[in-house]
Protein backbone atom coordinates (compact mmCIF):
# COMPACT_ATOMS: atom_id res chain seq x y z
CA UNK A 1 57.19 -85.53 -62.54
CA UNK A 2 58.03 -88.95 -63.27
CA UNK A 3 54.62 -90.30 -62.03
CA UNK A 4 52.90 -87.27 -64.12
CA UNK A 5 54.75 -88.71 -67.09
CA UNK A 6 53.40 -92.33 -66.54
CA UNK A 7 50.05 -91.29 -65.99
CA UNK A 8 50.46 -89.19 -69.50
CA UNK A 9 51.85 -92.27 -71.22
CA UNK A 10 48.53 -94.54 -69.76
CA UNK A 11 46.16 -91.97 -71.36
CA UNK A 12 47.37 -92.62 -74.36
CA UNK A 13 47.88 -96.52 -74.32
CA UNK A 14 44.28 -96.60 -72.92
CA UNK A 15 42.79 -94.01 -75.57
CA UNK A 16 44.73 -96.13 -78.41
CA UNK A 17 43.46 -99.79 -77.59
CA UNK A 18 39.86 -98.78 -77.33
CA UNK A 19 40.02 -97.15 -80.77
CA UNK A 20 42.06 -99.47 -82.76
CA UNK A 21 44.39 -97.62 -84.05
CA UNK A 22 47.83 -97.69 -83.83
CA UNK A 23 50.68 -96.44 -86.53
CA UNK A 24 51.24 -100.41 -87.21
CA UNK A 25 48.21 -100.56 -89.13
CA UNK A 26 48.29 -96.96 -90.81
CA UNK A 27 50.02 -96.00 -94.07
CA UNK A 28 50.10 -93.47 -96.81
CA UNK A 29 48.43 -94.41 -99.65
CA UNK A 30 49.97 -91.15 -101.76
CA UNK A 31 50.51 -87.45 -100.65
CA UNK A 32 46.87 -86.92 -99.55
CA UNK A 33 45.65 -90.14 -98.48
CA UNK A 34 46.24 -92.13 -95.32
CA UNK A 35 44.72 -95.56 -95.21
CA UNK A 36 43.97 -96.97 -91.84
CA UNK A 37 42.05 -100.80 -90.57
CA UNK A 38 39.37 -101.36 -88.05
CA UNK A 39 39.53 -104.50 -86.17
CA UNK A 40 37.66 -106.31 -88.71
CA UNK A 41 40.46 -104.94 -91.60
CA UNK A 42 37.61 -102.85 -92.98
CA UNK A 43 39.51 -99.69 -94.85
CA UNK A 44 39.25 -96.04 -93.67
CA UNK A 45 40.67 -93.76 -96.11
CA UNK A 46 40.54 -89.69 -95.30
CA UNK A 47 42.23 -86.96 -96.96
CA UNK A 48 45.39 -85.47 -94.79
CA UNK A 49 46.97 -82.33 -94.93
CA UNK A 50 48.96 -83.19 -91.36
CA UNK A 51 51.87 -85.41 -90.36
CA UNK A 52 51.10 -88.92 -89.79
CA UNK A 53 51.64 -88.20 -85.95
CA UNK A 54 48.46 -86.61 -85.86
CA UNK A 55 46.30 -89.44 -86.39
CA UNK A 56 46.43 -90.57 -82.71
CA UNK A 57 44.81 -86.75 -81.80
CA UNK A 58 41.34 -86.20 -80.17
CA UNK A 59 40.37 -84.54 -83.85
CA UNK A 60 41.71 -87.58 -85.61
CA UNK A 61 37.78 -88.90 -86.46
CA UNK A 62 36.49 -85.39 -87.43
CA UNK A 63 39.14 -85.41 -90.32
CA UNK A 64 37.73 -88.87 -91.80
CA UNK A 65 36.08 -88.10 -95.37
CA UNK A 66 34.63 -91.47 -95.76
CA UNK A 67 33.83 -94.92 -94.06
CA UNK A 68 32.89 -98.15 -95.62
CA UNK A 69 32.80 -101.03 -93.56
CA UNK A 70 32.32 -104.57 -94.86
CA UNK A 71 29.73 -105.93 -93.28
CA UNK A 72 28.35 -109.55 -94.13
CA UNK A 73 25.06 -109.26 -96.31
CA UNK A 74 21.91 -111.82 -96.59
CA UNK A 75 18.54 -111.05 -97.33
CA UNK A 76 15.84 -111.74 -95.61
CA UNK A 77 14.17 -114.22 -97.62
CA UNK A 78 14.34 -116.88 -97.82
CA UNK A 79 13.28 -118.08 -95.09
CA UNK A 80 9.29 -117.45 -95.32
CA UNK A 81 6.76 -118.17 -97.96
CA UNK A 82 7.26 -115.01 -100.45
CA UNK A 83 9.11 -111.83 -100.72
CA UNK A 84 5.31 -110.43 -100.34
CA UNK A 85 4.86 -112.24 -96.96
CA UNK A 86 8.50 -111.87 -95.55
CA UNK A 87 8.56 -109.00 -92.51
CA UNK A 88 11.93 -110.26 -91.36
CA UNK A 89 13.72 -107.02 -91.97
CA UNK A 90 14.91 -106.38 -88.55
CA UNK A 91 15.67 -109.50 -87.40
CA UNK A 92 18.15 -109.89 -90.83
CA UNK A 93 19.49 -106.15 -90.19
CA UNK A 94 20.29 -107.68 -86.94
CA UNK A 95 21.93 -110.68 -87.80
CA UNK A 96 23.79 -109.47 -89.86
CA UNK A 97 25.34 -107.07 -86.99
CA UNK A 98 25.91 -109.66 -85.19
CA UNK A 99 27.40 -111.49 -87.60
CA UNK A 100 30.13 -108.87 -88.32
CA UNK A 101 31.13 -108.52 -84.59
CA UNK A 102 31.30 -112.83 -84.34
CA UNK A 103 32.76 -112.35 -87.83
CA UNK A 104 30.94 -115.62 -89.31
CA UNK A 105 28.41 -115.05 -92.70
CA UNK A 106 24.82 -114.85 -91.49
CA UNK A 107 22.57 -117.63 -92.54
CA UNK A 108 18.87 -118.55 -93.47
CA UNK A 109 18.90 -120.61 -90.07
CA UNK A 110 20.37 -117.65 -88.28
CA UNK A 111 16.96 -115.51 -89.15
CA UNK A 112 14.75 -118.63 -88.25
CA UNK A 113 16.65 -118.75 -85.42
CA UNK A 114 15.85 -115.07 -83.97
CA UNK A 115 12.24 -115.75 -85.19
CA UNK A 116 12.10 -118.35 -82.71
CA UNK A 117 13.64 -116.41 -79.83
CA UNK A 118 11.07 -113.80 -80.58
CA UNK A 119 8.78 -115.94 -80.47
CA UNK A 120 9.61 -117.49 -76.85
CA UNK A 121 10.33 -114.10 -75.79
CA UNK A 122 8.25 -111.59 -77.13
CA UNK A 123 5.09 -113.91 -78.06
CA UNK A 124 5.80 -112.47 -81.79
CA UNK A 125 4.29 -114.66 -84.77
CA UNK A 126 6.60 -116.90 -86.57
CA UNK A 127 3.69 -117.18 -89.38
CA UNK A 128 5.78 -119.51 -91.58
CA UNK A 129 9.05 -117.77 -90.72
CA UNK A 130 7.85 -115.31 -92.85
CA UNK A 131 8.62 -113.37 -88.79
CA UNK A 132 6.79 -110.42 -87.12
CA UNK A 133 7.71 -106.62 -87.96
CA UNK A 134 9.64 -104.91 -84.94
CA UNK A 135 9.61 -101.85 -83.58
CA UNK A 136 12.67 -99.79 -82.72
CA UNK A 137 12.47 -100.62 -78.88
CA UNK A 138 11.72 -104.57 -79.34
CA UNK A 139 14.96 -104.41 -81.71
CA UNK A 140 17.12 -102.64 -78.51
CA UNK A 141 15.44 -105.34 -76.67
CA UNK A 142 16.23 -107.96 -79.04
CA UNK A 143 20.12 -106.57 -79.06
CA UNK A 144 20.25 -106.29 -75.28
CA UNK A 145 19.19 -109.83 -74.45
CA UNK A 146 19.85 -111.94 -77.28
CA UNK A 147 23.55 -111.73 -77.61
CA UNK A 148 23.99 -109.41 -74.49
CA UNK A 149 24.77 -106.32 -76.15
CA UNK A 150 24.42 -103.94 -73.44
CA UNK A 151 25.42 -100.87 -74.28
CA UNK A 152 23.19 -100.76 -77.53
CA UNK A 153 21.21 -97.59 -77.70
CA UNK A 154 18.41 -95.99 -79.35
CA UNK A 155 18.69 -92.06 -80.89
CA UNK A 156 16.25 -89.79 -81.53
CA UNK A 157 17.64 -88.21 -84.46
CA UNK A 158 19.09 -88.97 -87.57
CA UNK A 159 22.33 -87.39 -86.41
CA UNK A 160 25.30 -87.52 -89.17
CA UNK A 161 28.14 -86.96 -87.07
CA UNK A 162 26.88 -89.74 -84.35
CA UNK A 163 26.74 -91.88 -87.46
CA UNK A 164 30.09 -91.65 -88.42
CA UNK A 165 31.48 -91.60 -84.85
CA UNK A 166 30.45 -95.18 -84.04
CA UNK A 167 31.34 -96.62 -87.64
CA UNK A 168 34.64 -95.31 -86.79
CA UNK A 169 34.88 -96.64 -83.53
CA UNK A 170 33.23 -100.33 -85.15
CA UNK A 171 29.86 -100.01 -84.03
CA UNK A 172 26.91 -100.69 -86.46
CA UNK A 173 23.81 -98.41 -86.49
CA UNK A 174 20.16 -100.36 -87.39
CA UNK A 175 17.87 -97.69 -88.69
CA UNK A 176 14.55 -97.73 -89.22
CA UNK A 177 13.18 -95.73 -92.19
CA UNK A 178 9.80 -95.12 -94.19
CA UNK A 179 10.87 -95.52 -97.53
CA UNK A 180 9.39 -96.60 -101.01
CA UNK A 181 9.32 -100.57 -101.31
CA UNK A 182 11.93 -101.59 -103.57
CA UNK A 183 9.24 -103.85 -105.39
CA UNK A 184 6.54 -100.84 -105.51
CA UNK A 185 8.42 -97.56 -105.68
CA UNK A 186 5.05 -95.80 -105.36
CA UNK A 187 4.40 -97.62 -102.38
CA UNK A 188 6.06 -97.02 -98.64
CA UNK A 189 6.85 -99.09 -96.43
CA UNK A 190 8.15 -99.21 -92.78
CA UNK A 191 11.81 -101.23 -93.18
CA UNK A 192 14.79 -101.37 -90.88
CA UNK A 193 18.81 -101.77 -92.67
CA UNK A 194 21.98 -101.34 -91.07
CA UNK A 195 24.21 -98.35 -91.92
CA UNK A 196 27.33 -99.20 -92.99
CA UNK A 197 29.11 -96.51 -94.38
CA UNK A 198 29.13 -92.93 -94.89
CA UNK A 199 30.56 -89.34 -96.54
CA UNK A 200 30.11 -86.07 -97.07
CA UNK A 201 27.51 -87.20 -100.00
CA UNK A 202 26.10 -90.96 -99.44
CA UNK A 203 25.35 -93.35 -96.77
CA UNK A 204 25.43 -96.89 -97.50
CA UNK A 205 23.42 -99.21 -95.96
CA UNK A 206 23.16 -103.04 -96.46
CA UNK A 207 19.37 -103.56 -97.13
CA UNK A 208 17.69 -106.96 -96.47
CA UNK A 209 14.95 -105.82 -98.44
CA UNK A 210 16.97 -106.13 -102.10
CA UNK A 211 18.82 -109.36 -102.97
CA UNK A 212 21.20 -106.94 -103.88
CA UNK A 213 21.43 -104.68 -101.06
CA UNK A 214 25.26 -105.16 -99.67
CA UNK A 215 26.51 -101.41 -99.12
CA UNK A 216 23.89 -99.97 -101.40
CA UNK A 217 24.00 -96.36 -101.04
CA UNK A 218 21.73 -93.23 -101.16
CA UNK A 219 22.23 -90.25 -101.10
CA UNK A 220 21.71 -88.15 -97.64
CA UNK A 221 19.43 -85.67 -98.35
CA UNK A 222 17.08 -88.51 -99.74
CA UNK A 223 17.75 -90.63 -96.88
CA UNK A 224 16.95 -88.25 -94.44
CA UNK A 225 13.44 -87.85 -96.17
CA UNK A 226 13.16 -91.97 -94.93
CA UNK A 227 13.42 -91.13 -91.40
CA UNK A 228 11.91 -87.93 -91.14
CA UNK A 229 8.32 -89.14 -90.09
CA UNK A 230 9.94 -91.57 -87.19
CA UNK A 231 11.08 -90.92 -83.59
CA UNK A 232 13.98 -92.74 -81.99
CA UNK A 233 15.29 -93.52 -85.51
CA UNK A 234 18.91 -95.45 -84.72
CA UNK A 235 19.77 -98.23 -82.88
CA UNK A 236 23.89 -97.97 -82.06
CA UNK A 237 24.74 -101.64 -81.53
CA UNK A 238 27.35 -101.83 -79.15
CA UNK A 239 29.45 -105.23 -78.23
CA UNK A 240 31.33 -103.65 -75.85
């Protein structure tokens, strides 16, 4: 019994640390509202109709209305020639993730540098750092062997519960979308931004393709028109 009780009791030390959640960092905010931190003191709020007990329960994430995590923004130019010329989406989206888990502010030198290392690696064009578009599978590769993030991993579908999973749990998602160029509305473009947030009604994104684009949010049904058209969608960024 007393070994049964132990094992119990490392269950839920184990299941605790890896989410980041204890009761020291939880607390009401009024009668319907407990607040919670991620390891980078990003807030969770969710609406709660159960004792504050609960929170460390298996159902704990389902019951999470909204997450917004503050991720580090830059766009991606400078560096290049133009914002006509610059294709340095993905290699911003990903600097940025990076950036969040090293928790530093990305730079115009961190995007040169990744242009480089794509270069060296991948035989991709600098052209001016103005970079070379990626596809979703040179971005995993990009995330698996420049920083050694391996257990990044690419997803079919947009899939809103997956989404809000692994923001919960502090992992960032890179999409890849088809979506009208902020510049040209009337024109689409293939783009990559990292999702950052989500509820019942918007995700947010931060979008290197606005100077503006820090937790800039749509709404779902529109964003899911951006990813309709393309396979293997997400990239879950994973540091551990």
């Amino acid at each position: 019994m007393i070994f049964f009780r132990l094992y119990l009791f490392f269950i839920a030390f184990v299941f605790i640390s890896c989410n980041s959640i204890s009761k020291d960092n939880v607390k009401k905010v009024d009668d319907n509202i407990i607040q919670t931190k991620d390891v980078n003191d990003s807030i969770i709020k969710r609406k709660v109709t159960i004792n504050d007990e609960d929170i460390l329960k298996d159902d704990y994430y389902d019951k999470i209305d909204e997450i917004i995590l503050d991720v580090p923004f830059i766009p991606q130019f400078p560096p290049g020639t133009s914002w006509q010329k610059t294709k340095n989406c993905s290699q911003t989206a990903y600097l940025m993730v990076s950036c969040y888990y090293s928790n530093i502010l990305p730079t115009v030198e961190g995007i040169k540098k990744i242009d480089d290392w794509l270069y060296q690696n991948l035989k991709l064009s600098i052209d001016n750092y103005n970079g070379s578009p990626l596809n979703i599978f040179q971005m995993h590769y990009l995330a698996l062997n420049y920083e050694k993030y391996y257990n990044s991993e690419i997803i079919y579908d947009f899939d809103e519960k997956l989404i809000k999973r692994e923001l919960i749990f502090g992992n960032l998602i890179i999409v890849s979308v088809f979506y009208p160029s902020p510049s040209d509305p009337k024109t689409k473009i293939h783009h990559a931004m990292v999702i950052v947030g989500i509820n019942k009604e918007f995700i947010y994104v931060n979008d290197p393709g606005r100077t503006k684009g820090k937790s800039y949010k749509y709404k779902i049904e529109e964003f899911k028109e951006f990813v309709d058209e393309i396979p293997y969608c997400l990239l879950v960024v994973k540091r551990d």
